[in-house]
PDB file of N, CA and C in Angstrom:
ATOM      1  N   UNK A   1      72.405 -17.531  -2.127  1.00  0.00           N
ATOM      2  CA  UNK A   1      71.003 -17.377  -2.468  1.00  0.00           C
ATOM      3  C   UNK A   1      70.630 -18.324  -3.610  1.00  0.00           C
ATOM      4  N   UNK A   2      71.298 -18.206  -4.374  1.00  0.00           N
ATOM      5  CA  UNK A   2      71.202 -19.220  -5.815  1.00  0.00           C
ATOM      6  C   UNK A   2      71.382 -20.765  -5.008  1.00  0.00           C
ATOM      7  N   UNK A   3      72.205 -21.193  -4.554  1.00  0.00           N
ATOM      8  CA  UNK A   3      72.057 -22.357  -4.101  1.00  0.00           C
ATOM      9  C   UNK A   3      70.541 -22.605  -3.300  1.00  0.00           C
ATOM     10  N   UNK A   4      70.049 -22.008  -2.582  1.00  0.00           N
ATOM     11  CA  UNK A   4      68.605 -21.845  -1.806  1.00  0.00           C
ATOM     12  C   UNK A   4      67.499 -22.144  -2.744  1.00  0.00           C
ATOM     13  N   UNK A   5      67.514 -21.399  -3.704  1.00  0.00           N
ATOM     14  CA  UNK A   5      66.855 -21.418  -4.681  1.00  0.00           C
ATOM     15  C   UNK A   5      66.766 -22.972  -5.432  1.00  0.00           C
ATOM     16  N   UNK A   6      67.620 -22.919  -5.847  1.00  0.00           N
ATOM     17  CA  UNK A   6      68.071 -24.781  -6.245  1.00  0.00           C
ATOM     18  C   UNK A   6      67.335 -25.456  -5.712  1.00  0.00           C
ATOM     19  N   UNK A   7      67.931 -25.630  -4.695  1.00  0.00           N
ATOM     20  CA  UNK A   7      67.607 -26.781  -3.346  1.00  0.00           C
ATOM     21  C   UNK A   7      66.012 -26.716  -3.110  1.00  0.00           C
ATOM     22  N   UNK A   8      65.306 -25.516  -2.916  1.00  0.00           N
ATOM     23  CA  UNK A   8      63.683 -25.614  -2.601  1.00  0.00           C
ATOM     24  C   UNK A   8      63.414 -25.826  -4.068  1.00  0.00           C
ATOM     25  N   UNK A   9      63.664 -25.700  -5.563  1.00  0.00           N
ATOM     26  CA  UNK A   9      63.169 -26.257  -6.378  1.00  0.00           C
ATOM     27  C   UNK A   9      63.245 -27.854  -6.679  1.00  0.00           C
ATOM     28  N   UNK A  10      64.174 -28.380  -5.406  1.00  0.00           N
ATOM     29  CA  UNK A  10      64.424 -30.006  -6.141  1.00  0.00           C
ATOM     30  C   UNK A  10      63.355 -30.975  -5.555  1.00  0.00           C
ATOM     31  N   UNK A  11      62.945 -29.781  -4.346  1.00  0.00           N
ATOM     32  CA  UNK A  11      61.292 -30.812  -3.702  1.00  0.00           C
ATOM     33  C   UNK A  11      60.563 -31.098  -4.229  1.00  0.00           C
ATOM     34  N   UNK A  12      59.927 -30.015  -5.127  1.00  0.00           N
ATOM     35  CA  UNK A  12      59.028 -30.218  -5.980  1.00  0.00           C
ATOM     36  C   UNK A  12      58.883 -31.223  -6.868  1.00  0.00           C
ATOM     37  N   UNK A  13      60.268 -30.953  -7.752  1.00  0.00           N
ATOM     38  CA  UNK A  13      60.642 -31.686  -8.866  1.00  0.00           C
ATOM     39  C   UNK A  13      60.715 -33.282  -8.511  1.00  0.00           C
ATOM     40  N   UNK A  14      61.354 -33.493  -7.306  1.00  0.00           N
ATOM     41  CA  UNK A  14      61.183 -35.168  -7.104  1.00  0.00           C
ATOM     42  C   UNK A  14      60.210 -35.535  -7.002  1.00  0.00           C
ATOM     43  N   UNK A  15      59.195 -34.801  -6.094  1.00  0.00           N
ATOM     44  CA  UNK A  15      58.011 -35.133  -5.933  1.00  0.00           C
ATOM     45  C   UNK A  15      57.326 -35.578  -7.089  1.00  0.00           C
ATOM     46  N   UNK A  16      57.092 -34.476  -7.925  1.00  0.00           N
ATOM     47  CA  UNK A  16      57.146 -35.041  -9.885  1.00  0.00           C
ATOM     48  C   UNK A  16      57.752 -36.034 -10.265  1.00  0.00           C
ATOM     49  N   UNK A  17      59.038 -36.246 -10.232  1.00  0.00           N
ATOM     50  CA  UNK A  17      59.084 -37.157 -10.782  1.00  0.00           C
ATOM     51  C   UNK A  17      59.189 -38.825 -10.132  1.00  0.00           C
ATOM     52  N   UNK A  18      59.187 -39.090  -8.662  1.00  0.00           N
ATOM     53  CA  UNK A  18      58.565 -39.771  -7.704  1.00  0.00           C
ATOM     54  C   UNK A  18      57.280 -40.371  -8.540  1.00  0.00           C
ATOM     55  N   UNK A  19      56.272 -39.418  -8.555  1.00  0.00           N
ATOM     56  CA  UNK A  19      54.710 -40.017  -8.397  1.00  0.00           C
ATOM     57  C   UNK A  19      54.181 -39.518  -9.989  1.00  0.00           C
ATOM     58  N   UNK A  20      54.772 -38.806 -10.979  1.00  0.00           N
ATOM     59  CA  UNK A  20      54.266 -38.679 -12.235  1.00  0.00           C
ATOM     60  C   UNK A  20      54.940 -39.095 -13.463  1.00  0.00           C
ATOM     61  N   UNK A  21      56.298 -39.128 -13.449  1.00  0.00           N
ATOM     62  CA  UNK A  21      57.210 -39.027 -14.200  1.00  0.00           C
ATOM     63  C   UNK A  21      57.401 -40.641 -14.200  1.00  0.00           C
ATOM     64  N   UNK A  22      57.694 -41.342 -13.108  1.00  0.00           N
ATOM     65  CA  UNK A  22      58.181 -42.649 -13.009  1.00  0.00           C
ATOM     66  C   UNK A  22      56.667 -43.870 -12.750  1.00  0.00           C
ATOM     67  N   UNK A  23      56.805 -44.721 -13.339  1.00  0.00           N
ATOM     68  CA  UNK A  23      55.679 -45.846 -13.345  1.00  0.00           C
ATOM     69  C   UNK A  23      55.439 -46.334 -12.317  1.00  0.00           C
ATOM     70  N   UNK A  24      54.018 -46.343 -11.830  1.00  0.00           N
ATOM     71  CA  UNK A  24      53.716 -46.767 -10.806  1.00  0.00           C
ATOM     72  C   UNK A  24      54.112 -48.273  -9.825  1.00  0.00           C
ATOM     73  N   UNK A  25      54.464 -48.709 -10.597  1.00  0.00           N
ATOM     74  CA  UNK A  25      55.458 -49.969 -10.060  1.00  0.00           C
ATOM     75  C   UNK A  25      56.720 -49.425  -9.458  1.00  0.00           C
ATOM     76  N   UNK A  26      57.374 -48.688  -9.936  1.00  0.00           N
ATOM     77  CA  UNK A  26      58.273 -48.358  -9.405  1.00  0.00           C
ATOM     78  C   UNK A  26      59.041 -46.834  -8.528  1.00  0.00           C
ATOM     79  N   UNK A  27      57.242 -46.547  -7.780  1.00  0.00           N
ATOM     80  CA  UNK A  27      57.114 -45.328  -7.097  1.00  0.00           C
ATOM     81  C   UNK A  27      57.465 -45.933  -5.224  1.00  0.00           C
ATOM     82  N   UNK A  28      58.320 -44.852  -4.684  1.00  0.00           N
ATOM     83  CA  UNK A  28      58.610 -45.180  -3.446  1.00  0.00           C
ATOM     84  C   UNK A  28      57.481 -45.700  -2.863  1.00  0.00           C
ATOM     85  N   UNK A  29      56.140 -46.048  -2.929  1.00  0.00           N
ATOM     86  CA  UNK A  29      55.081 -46.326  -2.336  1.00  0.00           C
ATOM     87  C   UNK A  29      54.931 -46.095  -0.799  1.00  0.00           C
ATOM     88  N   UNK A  30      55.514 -44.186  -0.637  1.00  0.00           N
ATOM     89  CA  UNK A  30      54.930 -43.860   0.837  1.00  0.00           C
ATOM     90  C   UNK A  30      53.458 -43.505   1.093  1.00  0.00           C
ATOM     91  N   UNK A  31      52.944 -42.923  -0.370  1.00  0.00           N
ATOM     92  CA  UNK A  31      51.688 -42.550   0.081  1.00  0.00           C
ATOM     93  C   UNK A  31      51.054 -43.515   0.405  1.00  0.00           C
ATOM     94  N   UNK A  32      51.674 -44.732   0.768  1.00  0.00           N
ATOM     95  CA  UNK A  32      50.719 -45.880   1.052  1.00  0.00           C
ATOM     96  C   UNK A  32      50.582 -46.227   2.609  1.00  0.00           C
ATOM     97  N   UNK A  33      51.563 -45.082   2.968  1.00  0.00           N
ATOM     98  CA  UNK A  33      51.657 -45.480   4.219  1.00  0.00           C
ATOM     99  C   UNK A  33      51.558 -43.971   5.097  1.00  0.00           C
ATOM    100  N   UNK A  34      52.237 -43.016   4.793  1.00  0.00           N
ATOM    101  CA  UNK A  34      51.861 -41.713   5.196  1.00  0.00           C
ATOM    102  C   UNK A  34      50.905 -41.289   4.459  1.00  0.00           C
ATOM    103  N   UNK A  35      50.411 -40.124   4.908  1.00  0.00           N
ATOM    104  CA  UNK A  35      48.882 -39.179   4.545  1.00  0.00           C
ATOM    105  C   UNK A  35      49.866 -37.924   3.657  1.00  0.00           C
ATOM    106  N   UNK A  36      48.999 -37.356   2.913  1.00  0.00           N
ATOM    107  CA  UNK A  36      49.314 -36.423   2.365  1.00  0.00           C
ATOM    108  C   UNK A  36      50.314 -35.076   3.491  1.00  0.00           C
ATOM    109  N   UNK A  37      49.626 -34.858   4.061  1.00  0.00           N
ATOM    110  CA  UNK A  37      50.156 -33.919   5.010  1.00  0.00           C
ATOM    111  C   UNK A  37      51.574 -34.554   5.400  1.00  0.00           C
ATOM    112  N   UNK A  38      51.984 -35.569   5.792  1.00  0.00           N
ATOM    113  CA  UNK A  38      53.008 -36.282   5.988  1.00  0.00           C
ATOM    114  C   UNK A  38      54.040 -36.358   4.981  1.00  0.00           C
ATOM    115  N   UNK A  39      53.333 -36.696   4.103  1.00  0.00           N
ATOM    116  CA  UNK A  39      54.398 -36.629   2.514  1.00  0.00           C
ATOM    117  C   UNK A  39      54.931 -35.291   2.321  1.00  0.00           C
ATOM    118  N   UNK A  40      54.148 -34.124   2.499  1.00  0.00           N
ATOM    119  CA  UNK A  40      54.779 -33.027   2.235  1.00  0.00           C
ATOM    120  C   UNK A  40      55.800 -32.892   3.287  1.00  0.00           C
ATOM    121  N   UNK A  41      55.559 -33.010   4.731  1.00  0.00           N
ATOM    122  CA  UNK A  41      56.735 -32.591   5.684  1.00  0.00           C
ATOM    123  C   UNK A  41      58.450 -33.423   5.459  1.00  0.00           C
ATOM    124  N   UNK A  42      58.117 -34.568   4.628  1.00  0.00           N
ATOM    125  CA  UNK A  42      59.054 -35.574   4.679  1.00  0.00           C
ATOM    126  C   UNK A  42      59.650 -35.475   2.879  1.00  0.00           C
ATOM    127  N   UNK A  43      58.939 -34.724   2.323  1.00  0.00           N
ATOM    128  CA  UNK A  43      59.760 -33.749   1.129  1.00  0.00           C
ATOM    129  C   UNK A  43      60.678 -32.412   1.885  1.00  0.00           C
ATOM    130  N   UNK A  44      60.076 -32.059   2.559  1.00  0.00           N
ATOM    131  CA  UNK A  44      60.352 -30.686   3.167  1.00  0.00           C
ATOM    132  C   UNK A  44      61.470 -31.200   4.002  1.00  0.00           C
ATOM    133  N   UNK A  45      61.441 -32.125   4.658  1.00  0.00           N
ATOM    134  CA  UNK A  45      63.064 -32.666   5.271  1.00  0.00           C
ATOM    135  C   UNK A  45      64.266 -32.659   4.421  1.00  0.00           C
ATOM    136  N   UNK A  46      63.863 -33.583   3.285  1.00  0.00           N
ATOM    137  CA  UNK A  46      64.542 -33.828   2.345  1.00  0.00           C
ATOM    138  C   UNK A  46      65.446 -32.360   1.885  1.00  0.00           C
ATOM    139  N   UNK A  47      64.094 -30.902   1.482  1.00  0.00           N
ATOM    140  CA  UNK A  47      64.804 -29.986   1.047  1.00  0.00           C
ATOM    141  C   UNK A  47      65.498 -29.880   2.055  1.00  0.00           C
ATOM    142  N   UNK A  48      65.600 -29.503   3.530  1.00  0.00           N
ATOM    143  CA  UNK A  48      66.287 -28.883   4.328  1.00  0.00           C
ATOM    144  C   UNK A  48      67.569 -29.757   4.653  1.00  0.00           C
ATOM    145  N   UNK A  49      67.923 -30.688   4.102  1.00  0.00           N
ATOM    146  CA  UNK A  49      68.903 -31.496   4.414  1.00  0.00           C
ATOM    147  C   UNK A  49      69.710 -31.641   3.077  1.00  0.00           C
ATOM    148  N   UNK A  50      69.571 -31.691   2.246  1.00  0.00           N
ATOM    149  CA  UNK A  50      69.800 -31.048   0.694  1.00  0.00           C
ATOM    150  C   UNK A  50      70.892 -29.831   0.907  1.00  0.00           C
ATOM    151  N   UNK A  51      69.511 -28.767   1.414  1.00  0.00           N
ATOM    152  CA  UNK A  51      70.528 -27.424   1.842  1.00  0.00           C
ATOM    153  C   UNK A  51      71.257 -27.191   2.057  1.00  0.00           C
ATOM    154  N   UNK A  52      70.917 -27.968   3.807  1.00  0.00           N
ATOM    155  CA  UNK A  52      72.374 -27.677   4.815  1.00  0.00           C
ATOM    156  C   UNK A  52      73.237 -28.695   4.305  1.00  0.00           C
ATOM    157  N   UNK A  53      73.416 -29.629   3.658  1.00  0.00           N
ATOM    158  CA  UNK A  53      74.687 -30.270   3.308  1.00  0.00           C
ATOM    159  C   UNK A  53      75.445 -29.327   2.086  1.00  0.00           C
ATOM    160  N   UNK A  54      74.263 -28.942   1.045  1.00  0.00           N
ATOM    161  CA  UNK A  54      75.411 -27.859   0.151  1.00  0.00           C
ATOM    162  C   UNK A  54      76.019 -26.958   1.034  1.00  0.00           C
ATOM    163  N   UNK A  55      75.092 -26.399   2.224  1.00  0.00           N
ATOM    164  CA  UNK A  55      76.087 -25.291   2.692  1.00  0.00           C
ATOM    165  C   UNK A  55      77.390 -25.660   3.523  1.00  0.00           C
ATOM    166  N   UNK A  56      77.292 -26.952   3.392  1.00  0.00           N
ATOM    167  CA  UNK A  56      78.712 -27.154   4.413  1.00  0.00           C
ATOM    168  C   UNK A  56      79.933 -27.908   3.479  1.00  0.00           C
ATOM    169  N   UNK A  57      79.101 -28.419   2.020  1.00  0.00           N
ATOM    170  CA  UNK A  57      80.759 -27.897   1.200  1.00  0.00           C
ATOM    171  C   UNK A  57      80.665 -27.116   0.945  1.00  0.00           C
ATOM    172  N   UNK A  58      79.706 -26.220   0.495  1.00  0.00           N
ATOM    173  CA  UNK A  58      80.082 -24.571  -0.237  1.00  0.00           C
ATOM    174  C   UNK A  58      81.311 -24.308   0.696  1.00  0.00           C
ATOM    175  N   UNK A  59      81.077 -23.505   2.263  1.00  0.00           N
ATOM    176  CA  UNK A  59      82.153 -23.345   3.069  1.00  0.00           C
ATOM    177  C   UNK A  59      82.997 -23.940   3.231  1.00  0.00           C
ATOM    178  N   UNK A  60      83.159 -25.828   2.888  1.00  0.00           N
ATOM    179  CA  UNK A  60      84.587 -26.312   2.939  1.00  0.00           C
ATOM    180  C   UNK A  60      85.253 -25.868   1.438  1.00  0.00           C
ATOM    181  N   UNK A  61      84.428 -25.927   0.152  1.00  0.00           N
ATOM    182  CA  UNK A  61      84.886 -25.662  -0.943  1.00  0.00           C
ATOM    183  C   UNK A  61      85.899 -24.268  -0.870  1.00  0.00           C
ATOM    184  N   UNK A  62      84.710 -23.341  -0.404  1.00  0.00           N
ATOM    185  CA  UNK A  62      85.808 -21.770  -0.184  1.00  0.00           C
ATOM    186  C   UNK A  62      87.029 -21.832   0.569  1.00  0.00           C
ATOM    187  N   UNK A  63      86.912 -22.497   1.763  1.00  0.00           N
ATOM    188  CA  UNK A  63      88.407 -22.946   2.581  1.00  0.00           C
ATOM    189  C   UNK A  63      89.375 -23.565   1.651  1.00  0.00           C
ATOM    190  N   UNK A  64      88.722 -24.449   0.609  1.00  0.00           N
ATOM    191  CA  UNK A  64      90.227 -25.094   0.539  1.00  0.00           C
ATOM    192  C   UNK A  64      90.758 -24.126  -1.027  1.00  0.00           C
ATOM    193  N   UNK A  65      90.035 -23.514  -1.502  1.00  0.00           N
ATOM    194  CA  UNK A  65      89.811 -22.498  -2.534  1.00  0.00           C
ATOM    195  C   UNK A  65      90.999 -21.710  -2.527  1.00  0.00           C
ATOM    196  N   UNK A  66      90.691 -20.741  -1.232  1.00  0.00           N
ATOM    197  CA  UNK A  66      91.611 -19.706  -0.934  1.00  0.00           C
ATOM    198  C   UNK A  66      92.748 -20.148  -0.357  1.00  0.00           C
ATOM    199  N   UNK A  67      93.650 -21.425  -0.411  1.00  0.00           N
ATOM    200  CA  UNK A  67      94.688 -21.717   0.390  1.00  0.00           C
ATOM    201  C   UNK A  67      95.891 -21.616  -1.080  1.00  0.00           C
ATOM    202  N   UNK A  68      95.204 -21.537  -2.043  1.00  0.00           N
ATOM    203  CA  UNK A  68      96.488 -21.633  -3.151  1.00  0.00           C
ATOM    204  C   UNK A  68      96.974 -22.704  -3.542  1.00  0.00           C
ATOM    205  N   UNK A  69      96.285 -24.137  -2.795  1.00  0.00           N
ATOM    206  CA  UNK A  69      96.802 -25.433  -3.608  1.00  0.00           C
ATOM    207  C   UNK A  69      96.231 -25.970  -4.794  1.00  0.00           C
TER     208      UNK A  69
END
């Protein structure tokens, strides 16, 4: 759950720091090319791929965890 949590807070946060935090010279310049509505789905990828990659070391992490090496 805590990892979930993480992960949907890091959309946001890039997004911030993407387009507020970092100087406009040196912003990915998608909104120049996708629409708003677009930008959000293609943050929203981002979280869901974020996710599912923690969740697949979390589960390799626990495998190699419990073997005693």
């Amino acid at each position: 759950m805590r990892t979930m949590l993480v992960t949907a807070a890091l959309g946001p946060v890039s997004c911030v720091v993407d387009y507020k935090a970092t100087p406009k010279r040196f912003t990915p310049g998608w909104e120049l090319v996708f629409s708003r509505s677009d930008m959000a789905l293609i943050y929203l990828s981002m979280v869901i791929g974020m996710f599912g990659g923690s969740l697949g070391k979390s589960s390799s992490y626990r495998k190699t965890e419990g073997k005693g090496a």
